[in-house]
C-alpha atoms as a PDB file:
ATOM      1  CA  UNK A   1       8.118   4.361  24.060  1.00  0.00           C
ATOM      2  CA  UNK A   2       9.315   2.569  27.043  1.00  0.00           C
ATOM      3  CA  UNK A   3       7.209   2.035  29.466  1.00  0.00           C
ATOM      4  CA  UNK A   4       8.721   3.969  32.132  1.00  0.00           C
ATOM      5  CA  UNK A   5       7.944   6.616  29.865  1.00  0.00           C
ATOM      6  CA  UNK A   6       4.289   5.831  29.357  1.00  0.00           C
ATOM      7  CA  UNK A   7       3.607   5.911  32.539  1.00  0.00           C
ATOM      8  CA  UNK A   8       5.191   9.365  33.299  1.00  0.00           C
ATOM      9  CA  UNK A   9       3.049  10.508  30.708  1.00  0.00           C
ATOM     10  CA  UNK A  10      -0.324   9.464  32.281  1.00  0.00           C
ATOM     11  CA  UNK A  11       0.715  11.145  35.825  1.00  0.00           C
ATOM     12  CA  UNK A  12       1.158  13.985  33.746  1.00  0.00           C
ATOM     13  CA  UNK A  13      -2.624  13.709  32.637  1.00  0.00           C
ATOM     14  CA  UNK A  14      -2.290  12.362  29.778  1.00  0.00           C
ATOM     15  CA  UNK A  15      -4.984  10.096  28.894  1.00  0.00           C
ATOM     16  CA  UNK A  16      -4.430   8.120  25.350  1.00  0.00           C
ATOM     17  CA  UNK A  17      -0.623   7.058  26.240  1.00  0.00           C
ATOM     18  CA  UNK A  18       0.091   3.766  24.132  1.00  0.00           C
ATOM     19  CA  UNK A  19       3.129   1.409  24.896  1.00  0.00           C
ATOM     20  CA  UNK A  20       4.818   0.783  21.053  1.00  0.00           C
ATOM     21  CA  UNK A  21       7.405  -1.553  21.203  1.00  0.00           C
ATOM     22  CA  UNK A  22       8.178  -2.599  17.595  1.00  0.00           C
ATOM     23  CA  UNK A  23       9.850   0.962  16.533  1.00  0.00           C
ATOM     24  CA  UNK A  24       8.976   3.931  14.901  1.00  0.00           C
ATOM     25  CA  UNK A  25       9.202   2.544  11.511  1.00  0.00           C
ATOM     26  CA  UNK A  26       6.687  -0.009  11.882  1.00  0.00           C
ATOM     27  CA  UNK A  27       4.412   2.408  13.993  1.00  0.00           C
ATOM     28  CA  UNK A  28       4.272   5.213  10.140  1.00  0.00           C
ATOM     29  CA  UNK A  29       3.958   2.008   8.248  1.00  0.00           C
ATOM     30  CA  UNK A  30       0.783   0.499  10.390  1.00  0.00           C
ATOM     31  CA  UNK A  31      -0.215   4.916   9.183  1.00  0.00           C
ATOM     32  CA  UNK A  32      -0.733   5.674  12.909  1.00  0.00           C
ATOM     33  CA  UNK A  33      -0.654   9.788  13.486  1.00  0.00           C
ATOM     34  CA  UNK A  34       2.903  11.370  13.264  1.00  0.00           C
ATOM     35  CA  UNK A  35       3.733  14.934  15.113  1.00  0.00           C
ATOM     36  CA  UNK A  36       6.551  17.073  13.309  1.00  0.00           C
ATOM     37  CA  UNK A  37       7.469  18.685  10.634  1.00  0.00           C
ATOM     38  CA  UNK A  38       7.204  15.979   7.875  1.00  0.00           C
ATOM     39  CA  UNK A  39       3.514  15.028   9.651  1.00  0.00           C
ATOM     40  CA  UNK A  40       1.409  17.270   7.450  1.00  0.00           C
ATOM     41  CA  UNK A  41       3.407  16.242   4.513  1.00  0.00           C
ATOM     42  CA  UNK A  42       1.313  13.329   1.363  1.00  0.00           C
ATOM     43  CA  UNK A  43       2.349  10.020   2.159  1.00  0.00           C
ATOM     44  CA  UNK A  44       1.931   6.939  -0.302  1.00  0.00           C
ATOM     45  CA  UNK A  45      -0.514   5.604   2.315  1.00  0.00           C
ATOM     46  CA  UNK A  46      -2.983   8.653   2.553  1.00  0.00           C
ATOM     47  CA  UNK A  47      -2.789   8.338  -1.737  1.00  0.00           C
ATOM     48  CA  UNK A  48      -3.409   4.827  -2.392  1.00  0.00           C
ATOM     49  CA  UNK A  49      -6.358   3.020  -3.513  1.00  0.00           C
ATOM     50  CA  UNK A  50      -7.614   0.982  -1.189  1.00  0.00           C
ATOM     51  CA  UNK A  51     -10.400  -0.181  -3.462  1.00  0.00           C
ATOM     52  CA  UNK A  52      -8.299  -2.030  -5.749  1.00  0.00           C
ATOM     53  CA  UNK A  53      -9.234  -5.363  -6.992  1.00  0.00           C
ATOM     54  CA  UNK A  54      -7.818  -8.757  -5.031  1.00  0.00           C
ATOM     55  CA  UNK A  55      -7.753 -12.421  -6.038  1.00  0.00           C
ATOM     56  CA  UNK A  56      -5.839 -15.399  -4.561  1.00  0.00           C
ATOM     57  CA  UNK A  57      -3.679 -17.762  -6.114  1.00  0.00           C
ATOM     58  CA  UNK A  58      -6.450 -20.849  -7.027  1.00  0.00           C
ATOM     59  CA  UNK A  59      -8.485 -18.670  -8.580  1.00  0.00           C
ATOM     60  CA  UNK A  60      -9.001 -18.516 -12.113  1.00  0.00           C
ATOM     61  CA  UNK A  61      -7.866 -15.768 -14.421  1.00  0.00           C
ATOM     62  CA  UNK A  62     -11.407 -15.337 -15.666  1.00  0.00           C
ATOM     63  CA  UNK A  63     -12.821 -14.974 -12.308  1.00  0.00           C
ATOM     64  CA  UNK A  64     -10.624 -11.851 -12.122  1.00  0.00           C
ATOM     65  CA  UNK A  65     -10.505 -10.700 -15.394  1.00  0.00           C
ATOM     66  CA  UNK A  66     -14.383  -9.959 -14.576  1.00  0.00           C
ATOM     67  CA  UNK A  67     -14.564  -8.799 -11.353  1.00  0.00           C
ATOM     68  CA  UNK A  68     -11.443  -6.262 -12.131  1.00  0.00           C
ATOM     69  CA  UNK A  69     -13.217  -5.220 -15.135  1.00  0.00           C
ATOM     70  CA  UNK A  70     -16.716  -4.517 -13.450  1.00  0.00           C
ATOM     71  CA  UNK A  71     -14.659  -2.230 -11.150  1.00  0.00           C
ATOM     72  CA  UNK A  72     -12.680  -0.322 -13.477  1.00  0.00           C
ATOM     73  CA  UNK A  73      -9.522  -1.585 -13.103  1.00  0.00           C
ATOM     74  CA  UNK A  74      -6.894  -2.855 -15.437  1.00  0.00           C
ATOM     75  CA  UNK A  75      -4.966  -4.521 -12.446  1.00  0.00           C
ATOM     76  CA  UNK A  76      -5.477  -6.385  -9.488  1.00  0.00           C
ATOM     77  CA  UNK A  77      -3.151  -7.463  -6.800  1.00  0.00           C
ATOM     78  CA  UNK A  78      -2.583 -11.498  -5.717  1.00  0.00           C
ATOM     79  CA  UNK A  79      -2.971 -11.841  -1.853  1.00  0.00           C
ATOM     80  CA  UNK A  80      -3.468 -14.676   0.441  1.00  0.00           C
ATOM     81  CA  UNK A  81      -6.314 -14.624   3.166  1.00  0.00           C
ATOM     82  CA  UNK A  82      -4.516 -12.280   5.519  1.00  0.00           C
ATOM     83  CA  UNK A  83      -3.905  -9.641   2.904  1.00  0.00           C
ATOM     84  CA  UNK A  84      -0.386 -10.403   2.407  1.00  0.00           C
ATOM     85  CA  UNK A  85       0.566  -9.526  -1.485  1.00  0.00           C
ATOM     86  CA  UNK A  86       2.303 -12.260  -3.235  1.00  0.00           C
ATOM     87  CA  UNK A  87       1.832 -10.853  -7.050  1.00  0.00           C
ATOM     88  CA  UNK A  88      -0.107  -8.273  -9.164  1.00  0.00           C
ATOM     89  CA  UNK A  89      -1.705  -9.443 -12.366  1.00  0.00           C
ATOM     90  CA  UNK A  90      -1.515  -6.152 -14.833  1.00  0.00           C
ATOM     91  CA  UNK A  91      -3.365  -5.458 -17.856  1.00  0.00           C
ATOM     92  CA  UNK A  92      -1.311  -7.974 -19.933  1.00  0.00           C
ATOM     93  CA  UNK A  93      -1.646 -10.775 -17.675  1.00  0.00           C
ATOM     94  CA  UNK A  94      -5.246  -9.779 -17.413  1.00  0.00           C
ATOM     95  CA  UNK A  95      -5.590 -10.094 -20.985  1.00  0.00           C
ATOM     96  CA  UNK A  96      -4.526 -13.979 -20.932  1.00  0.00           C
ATOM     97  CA  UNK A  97      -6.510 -17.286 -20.826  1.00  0.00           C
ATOM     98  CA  UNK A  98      -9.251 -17.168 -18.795  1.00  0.00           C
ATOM     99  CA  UNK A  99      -8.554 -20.915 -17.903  1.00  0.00           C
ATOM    100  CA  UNK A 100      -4.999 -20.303 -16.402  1.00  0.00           C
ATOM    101  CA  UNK A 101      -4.633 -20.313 -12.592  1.00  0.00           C
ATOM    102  CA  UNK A 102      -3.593 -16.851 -10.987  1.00  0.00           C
ATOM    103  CA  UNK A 103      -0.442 -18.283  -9.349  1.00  0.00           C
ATOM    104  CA  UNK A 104       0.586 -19.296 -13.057  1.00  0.00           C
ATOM    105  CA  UNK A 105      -0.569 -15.791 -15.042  1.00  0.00           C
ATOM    106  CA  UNK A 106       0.607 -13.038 -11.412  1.00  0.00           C
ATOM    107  CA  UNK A 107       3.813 -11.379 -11.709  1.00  0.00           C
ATOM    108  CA  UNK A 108       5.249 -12.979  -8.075  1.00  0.00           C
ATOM    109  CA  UNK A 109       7.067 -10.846  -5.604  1.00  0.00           C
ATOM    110  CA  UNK A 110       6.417  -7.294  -6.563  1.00  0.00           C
ATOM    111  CA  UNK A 111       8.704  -4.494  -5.700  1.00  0.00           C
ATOM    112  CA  UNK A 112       5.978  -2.728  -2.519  1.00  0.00           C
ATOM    113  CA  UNK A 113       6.590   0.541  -0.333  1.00  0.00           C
ATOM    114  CA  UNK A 114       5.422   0.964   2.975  1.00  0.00           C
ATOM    115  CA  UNK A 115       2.755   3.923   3.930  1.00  0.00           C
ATOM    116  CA  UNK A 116       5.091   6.221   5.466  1.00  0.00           C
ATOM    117  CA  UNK A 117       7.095   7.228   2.306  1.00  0.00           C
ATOM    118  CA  UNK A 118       6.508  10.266   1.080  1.00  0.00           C
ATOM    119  CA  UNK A 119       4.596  11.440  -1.722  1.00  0.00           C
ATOM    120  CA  UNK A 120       7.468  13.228  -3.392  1.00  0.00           C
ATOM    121  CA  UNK A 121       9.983  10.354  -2.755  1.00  0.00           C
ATOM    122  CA  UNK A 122       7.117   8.250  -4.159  1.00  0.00           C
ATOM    123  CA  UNK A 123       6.104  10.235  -7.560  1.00  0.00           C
ATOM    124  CA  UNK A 124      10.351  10.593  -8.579  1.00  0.00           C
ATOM    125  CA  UNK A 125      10.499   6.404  -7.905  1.00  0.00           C
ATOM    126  CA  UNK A 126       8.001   5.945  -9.674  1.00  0.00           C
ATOM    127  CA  UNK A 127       8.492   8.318 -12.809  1.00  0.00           C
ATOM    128  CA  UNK A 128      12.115   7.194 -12.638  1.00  0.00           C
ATOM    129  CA  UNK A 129      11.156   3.982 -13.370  1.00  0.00           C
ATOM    130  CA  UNK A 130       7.956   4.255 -15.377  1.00  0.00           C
ATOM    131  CA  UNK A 131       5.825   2.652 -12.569  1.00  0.00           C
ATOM    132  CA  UNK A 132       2.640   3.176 -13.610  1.00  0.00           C
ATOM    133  CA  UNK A 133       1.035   1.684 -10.005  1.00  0.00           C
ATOM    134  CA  UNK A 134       3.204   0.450  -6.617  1.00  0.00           C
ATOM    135  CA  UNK A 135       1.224  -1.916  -4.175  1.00  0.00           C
ATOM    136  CA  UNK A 136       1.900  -0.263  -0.496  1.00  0.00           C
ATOM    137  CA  UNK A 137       1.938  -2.876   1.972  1.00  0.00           C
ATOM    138  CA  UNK A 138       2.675  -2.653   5.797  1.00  0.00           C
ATOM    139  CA  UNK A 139       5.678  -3.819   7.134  1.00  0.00           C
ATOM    140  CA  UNK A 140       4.619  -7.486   7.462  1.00  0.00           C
ATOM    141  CA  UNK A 141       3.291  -7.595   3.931  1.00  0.00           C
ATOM    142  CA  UNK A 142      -0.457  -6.941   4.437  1.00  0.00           C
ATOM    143  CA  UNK A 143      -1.741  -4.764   1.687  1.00  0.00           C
ATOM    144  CA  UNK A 144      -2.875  -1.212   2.174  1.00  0.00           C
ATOM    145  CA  UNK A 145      -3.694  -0.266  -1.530  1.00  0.00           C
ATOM    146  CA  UNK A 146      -2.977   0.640  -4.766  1.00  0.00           C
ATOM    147  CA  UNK A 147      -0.713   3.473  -5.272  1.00  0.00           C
ATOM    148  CA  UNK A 148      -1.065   5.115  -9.094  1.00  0.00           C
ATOM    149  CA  UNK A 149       1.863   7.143 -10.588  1.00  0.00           C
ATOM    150  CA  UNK A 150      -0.505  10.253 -11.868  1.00  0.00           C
ATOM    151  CA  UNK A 151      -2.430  10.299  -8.632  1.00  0.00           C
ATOM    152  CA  UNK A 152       1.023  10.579  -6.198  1.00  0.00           C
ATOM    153  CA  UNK A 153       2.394  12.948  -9.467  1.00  0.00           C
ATOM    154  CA  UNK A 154      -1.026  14.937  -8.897  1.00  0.00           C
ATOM    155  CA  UNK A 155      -0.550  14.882  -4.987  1.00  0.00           C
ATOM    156  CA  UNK A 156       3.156  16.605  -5.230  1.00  0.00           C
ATOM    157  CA  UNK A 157       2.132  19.238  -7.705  1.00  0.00           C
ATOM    158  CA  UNK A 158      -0.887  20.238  -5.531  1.00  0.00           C
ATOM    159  CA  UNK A 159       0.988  20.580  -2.639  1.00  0.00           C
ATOM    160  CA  UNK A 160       4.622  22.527  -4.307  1.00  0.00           C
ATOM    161  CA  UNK A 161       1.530  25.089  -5.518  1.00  0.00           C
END
């Protein structure tokens, strides 16, 4: 809001008033609290993992082919210090040589969705085109978590019940 704006609100009495000048977009994606009538509604961000295994690109594959295991996981997402996702390593790159650097085994550049989108829009995506997980990522890149296709498919059935 502008800040003209904010500051009519706190002569009003309002006490938590917040100047947001990147946009509404980027203020669902950072999965700040939303008013209205799609506010009470699953969002990819409320559903994903944010346990999911990390690595970074010097590591090597058998560093992560243990520590994903030890977790439960059969996938782990490639970031950089700042959380920024660069690849995901699935259960077939898992499955290589342990010798082999991340950056040489990851799938680079995977398709990610931001927090905001819903649930629904996020379960037919993702059936649609047999996406078994989708990394959800804030609008600069940093990684929120692990979105699974039968947990959001789960999520919209609970809630159309």
């Amino acid at each position: 809001m502008s800040p003209r704006a904010a500051w009519r609100l706190e002569t009003l009495g309002f006490a938590e008033v917040y100047e947001y000048k990147v946009g509404k977009l980027d203020w669902l994606a950072a999965g700040l609290p939303t008013e209205g009538t799609n506010a009470e509604k699953p969002r990819a961000g409320a559903i994903a993992h944010k346990d999911v295994p990390t690595c970074h690109l010097d590591e090597r594959l058998s560093e992560v082919q243990d520590r994903t295991q030890r977790a439960g996981w059969d996938v782990a997402v490639v970031v950089n210090e700042e959380r920024v996702v660069f690849g995901l390593l699935r259960a077939r790159e898992l499955g290589g040589d342990g010798e082999q650097l991340v950056s040489q085994a990851m799938r680079p550049g995977p398709s990610t969705f931001r927090p905001y989108v819903l649930a629904e829009e996020m379960a037919k995506i993702m059936v649609d085109h047999r996406r078994e997980t989708a990394p959800i990522t804030t609008s600069d890149g940093r990684l929120v978590g692990l979105l699974l296709q039968k947990d959001v498919v789960e999520a919209v059935g609970r809630k159309s019940t």
